[in-house]
PDB file of N, CA and C in Angstrom:
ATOM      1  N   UNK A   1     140.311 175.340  31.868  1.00  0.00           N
ATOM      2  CA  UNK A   1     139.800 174.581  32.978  1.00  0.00           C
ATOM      3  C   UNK A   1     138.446 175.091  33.412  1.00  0.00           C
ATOM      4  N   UNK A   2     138.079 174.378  34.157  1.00  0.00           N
ATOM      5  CA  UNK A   2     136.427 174.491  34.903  1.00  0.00           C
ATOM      6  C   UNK A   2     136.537 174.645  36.685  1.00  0.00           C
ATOM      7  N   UNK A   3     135.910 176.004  36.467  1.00  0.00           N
ATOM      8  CA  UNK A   3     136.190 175.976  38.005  1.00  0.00           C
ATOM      9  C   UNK A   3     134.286 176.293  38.751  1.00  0.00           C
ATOM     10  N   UNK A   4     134.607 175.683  39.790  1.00  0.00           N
ATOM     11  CA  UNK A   4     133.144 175.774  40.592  1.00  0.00           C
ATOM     12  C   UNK A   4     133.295 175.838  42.101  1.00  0.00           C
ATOM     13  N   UNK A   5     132.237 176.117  42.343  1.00  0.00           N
ATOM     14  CA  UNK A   5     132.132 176.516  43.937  1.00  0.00           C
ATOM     15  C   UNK A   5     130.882 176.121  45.371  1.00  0.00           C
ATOM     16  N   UNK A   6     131.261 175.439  46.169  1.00  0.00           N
ATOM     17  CA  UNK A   6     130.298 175.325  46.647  1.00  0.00           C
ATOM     18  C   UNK A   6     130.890 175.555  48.301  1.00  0.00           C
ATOM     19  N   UNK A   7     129.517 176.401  48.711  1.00  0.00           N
ATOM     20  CA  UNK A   7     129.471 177.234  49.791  1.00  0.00           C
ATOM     21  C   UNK A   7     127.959 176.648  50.677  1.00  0.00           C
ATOM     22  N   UNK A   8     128.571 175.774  51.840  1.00  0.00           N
ATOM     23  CA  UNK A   8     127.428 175.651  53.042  1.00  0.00           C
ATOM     24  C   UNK A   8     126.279 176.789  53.009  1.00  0.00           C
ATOM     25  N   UNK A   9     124.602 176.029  53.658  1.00  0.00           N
ATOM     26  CA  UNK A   9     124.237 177.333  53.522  1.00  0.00           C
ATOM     27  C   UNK A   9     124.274 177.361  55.072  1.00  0.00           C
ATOM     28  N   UNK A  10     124.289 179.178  55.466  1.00  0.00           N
ATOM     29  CA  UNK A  10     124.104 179.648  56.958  1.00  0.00           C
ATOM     30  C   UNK A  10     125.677 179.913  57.384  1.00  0.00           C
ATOM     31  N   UNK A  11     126.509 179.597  56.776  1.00  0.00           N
ATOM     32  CA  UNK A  11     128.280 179.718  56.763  1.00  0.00           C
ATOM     33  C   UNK A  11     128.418 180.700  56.118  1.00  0.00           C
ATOM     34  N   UNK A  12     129.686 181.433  57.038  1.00  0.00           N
ATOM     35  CA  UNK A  12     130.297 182.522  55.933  1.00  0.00           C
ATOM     36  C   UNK A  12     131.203 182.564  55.036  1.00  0.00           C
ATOM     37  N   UNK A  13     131.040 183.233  54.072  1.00  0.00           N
ATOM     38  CA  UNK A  13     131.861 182.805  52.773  1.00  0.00           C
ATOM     39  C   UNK A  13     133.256 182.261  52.724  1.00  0.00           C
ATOM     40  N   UNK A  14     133.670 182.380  53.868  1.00  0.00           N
ATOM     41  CA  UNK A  14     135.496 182.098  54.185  1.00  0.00           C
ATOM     42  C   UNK A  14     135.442 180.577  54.152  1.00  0.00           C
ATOM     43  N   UNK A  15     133.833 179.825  54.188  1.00  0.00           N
ATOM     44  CA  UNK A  15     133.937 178.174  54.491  1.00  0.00           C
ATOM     45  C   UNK A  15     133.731 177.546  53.159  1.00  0.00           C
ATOM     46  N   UNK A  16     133.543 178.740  51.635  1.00  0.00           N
ATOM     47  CA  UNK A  16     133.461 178.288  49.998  1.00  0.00           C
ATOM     48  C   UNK A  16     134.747 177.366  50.303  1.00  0.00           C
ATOM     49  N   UNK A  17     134.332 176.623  49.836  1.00  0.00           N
ATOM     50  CA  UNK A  17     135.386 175.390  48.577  1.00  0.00           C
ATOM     51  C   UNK A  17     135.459 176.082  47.242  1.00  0.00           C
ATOM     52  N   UNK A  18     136.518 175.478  46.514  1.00  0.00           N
ATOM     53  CA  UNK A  18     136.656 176.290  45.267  1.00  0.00           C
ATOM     54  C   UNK A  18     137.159 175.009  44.530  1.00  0.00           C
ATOM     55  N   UNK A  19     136.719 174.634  43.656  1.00  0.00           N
ATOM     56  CA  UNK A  19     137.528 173.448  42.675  1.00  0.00           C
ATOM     57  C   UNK A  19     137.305 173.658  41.455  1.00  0.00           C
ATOM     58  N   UNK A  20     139.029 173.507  40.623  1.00  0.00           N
ATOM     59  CA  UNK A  20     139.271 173.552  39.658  1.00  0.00           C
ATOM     60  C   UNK A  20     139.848 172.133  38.996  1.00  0.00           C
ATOM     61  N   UNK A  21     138.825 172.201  37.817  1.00  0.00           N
ATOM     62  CA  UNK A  21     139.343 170.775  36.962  1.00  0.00           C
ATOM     63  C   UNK A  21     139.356 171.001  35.293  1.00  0.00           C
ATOM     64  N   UNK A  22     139.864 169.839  34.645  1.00  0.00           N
ATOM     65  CA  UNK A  22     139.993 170.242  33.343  1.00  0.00           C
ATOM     66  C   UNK A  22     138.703 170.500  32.462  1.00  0.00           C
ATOM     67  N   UNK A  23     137.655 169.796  32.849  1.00  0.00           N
ATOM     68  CA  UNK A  23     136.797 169.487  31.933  1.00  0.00           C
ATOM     69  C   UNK A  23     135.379 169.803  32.577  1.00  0.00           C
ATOM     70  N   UNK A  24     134.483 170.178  32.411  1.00  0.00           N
ATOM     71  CA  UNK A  24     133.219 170.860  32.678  1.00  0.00           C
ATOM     72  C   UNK A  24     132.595 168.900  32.919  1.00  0.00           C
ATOM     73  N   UNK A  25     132.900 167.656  32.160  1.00  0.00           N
ATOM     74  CA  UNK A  25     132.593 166.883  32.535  1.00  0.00           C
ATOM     75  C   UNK A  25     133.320 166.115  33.947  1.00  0.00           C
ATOM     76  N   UNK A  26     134.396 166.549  34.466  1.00  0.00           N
ATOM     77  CA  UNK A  26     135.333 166.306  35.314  1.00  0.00           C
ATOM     78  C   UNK A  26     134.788 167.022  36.912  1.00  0.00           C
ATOM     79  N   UNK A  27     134.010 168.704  36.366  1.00  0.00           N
ATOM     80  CA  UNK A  27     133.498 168.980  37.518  1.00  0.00           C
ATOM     81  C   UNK A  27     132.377 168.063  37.666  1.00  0.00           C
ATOM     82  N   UNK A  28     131.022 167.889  36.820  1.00  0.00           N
ATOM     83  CA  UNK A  28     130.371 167.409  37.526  1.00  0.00           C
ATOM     84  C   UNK A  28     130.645 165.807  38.087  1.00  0.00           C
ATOM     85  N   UNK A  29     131.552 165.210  37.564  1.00  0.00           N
ATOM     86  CA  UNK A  29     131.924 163.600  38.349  1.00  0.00           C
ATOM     87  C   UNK A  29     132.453 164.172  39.365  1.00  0.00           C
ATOM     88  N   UNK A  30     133.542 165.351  40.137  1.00  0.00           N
ATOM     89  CA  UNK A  30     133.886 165.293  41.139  1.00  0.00           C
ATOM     90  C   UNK A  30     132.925 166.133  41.892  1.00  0.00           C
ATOM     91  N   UNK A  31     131.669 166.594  41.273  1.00  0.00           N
ATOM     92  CA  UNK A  31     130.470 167.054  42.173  1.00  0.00           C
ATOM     93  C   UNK A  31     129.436 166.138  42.816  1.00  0.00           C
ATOM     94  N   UNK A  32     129.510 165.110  42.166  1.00  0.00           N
ATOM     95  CA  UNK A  32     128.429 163.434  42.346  1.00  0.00           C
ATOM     96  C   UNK A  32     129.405 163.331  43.386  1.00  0.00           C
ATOM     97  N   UNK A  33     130.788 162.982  43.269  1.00  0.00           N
ATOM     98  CA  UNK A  33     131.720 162.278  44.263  1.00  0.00           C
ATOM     99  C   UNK A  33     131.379 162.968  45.318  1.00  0.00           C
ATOM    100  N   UNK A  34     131.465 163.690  45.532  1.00  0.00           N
ATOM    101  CA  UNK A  34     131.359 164.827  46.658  1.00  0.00           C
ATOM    102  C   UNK A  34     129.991 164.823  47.505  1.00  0.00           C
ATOM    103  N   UNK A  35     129.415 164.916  46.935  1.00  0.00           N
ATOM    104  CA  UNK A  35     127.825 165.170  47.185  1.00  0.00           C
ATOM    105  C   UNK A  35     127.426 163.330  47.947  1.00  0.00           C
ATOM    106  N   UNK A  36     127.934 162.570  47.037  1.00  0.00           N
ATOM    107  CA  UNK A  36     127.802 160.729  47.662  1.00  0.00           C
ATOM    108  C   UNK A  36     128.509 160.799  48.596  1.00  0.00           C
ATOM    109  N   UNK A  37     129.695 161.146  48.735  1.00  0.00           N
ATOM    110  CA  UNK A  37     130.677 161.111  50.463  1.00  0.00           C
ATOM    111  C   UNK A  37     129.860 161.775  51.275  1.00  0.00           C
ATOM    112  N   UNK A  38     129.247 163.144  51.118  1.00  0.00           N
ATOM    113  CA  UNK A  38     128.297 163.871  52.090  1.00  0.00           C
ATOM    114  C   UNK A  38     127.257 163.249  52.348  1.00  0.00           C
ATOM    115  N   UNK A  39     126.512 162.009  51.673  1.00  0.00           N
ATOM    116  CA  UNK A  39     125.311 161.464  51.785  1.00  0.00           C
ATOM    117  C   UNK A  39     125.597 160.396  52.864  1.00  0.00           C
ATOM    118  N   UNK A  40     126.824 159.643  52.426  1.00  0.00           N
ATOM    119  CA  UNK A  40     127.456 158.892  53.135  1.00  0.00           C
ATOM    120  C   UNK A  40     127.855 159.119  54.489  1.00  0.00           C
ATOM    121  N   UNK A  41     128.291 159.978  54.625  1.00  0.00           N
ATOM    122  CA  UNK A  41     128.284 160.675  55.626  1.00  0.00           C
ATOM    123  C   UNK A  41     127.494 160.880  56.930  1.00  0.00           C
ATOM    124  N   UNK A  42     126.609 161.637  56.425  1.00  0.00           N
ATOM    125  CA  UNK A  42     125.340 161.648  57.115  1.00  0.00           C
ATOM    126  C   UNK A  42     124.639 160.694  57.164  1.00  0.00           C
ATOM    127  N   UNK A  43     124.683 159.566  56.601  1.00  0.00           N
ATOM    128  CA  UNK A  43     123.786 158.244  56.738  1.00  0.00           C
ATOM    129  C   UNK A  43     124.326 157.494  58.079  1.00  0.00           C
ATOM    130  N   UNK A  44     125.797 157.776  57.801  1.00  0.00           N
ATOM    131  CA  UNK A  44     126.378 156.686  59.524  1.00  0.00           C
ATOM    132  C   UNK A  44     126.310 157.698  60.693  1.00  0.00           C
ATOM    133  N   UNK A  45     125.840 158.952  60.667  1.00  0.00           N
ATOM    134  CA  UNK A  45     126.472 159.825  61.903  1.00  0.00           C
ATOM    135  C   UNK A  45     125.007 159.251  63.214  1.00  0.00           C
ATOM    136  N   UNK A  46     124.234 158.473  63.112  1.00  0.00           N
ATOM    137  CA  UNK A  46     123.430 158.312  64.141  1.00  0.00           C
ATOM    138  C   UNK A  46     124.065 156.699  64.317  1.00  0.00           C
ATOM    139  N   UNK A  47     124.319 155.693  63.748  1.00  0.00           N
ATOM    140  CA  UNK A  47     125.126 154.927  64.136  1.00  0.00           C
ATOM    141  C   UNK A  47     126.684 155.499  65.018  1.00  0.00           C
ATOM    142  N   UNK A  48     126.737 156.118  64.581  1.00  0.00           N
ATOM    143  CA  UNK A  48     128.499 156.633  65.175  1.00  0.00           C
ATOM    144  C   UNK A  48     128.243 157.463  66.473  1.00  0.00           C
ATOM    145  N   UNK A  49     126.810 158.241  66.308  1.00  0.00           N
ATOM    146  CA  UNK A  49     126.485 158.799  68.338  1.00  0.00           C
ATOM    147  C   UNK A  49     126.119 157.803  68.800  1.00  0.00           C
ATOM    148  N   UNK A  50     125.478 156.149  68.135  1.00  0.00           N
ATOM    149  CA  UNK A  50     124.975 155.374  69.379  1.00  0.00           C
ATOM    150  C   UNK A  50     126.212 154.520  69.797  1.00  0.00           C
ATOM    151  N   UNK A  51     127.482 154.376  68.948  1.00  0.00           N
ATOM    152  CA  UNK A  51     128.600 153.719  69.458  1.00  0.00           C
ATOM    153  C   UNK A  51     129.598 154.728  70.112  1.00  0.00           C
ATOM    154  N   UNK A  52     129.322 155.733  70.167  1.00  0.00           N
ATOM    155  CA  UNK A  52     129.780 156.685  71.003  1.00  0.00           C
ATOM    156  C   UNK A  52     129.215 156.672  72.625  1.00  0.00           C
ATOM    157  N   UNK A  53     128.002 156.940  72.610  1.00  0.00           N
ATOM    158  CA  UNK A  53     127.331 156.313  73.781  1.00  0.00           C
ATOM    159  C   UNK A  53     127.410 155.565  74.644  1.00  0.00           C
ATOM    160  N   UNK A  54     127.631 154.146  73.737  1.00  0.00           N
ATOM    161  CA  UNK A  54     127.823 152.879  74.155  1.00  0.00           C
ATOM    162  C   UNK A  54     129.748 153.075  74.774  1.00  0.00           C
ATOM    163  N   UNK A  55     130.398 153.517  74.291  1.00  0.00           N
ATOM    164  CA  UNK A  55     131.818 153.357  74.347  1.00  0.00           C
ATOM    165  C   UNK A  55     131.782 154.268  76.116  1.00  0.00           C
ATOM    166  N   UNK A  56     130.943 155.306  76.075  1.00  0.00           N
ATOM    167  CA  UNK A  56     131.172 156.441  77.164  1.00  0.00           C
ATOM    168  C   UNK A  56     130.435 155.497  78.718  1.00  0.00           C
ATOM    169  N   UNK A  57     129.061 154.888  78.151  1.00  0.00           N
ATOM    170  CA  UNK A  57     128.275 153.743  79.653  1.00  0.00           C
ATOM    171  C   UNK A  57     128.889 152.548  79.799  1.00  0.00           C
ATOM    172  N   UNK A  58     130.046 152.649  78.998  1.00  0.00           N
ATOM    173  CA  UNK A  58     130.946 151.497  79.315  1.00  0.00           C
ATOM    174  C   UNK A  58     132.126 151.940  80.264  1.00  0.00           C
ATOM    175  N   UNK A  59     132.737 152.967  80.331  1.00  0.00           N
ATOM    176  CA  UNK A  59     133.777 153.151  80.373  1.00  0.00           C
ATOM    177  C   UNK A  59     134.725 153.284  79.537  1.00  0.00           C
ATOM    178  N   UNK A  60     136.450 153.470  80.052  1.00  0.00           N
ATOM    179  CA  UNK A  60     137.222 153.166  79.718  1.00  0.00           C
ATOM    180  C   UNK A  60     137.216 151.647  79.137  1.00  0.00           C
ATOM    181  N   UNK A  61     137.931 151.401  77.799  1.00  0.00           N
ATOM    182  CA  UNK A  61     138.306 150.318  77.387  1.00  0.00           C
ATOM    183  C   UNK A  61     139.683 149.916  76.918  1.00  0.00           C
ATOM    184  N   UNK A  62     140.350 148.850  77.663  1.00  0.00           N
ATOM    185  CA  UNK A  62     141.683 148.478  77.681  1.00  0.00           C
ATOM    186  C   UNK A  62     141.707 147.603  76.548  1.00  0.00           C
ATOM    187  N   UNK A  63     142.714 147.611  75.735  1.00  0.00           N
ATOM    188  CA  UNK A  63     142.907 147.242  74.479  1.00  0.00           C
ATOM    189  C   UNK A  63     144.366 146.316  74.871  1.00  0.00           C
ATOM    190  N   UNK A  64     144.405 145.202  74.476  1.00  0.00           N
ATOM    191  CA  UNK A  64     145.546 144.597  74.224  1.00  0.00           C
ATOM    192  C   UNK A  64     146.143 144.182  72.886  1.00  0.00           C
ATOM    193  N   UNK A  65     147.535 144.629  72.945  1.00  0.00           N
ATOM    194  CA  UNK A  65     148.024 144.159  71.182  1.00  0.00           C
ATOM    195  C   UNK A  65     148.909 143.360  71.542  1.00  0.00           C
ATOM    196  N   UNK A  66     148.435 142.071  70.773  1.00  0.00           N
ATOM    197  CA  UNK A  66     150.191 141.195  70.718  1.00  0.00           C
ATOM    198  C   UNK A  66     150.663 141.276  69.044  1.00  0.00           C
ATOM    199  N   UNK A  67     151.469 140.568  69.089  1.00  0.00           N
ATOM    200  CA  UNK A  67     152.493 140.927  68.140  1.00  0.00           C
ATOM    201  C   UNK A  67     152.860 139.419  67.483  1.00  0.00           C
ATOM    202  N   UNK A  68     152.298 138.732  66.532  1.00  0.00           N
ATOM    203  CA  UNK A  68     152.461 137.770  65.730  1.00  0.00           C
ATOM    204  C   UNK A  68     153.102 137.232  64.882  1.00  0.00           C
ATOM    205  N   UNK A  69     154.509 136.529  65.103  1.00  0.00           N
ATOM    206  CA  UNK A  69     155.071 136.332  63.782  1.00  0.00           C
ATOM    207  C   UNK A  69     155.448 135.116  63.751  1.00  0.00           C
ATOM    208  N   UNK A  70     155.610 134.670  62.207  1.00  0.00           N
ATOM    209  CA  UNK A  70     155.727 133.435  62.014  1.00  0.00           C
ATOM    210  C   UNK A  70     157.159 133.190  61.648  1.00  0.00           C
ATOM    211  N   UNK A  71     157.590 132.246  62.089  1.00  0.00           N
ATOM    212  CA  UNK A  71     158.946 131.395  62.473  1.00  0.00           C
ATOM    213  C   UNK A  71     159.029 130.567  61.282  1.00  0.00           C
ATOM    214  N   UNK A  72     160.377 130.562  60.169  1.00  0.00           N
ATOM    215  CA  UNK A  72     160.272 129.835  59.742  1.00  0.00           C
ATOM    216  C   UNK A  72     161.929 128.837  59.936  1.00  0.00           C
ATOM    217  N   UNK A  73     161.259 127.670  59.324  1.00  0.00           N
ATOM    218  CA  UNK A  73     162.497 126.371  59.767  1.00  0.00           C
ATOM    219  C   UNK A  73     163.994 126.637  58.241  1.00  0.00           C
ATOM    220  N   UNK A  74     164.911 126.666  59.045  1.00  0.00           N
ATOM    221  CA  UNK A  74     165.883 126.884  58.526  1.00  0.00           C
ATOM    222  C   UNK A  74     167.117 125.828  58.173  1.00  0.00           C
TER     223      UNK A  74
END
């Protein structure tokens, strides 16, 4: 197996990830994967403080659930 490691920088070593996979081609597809969720990531986090914002100069928001079902003829 193939094992690799990736460690934040400015974090102490206790915050390494450690991943083990079969194939040296297996790490780097689950290193792209990884690395695109983190990009992803960080692309919505200034959308997600301005609906945070918005949720807090609003207030509280009351949510109603109903419950839908369909009837059938017998």
């Amino acid at each position: 197996g193939t094992k690799f490691e990736i460690q934040p920088d400015g974090l102490p070593s206790a915050r390494k990830l450690v991943y083990y996979t079969g194939s040296s081609f297996r790490s780097r597809h689950l290193l792209l994967h990884l690395s695109s969720s983190h990009q992803v990531y960080l692309s919505l986090q200034p959308a997600l403080k301005h609906l945070r914002q918005l949720e807090e100069s609003k207030g509280p928001i009351n949510y109603e659930f109903k419950c839908l079902t369909q009837q059938h003829a017998v």
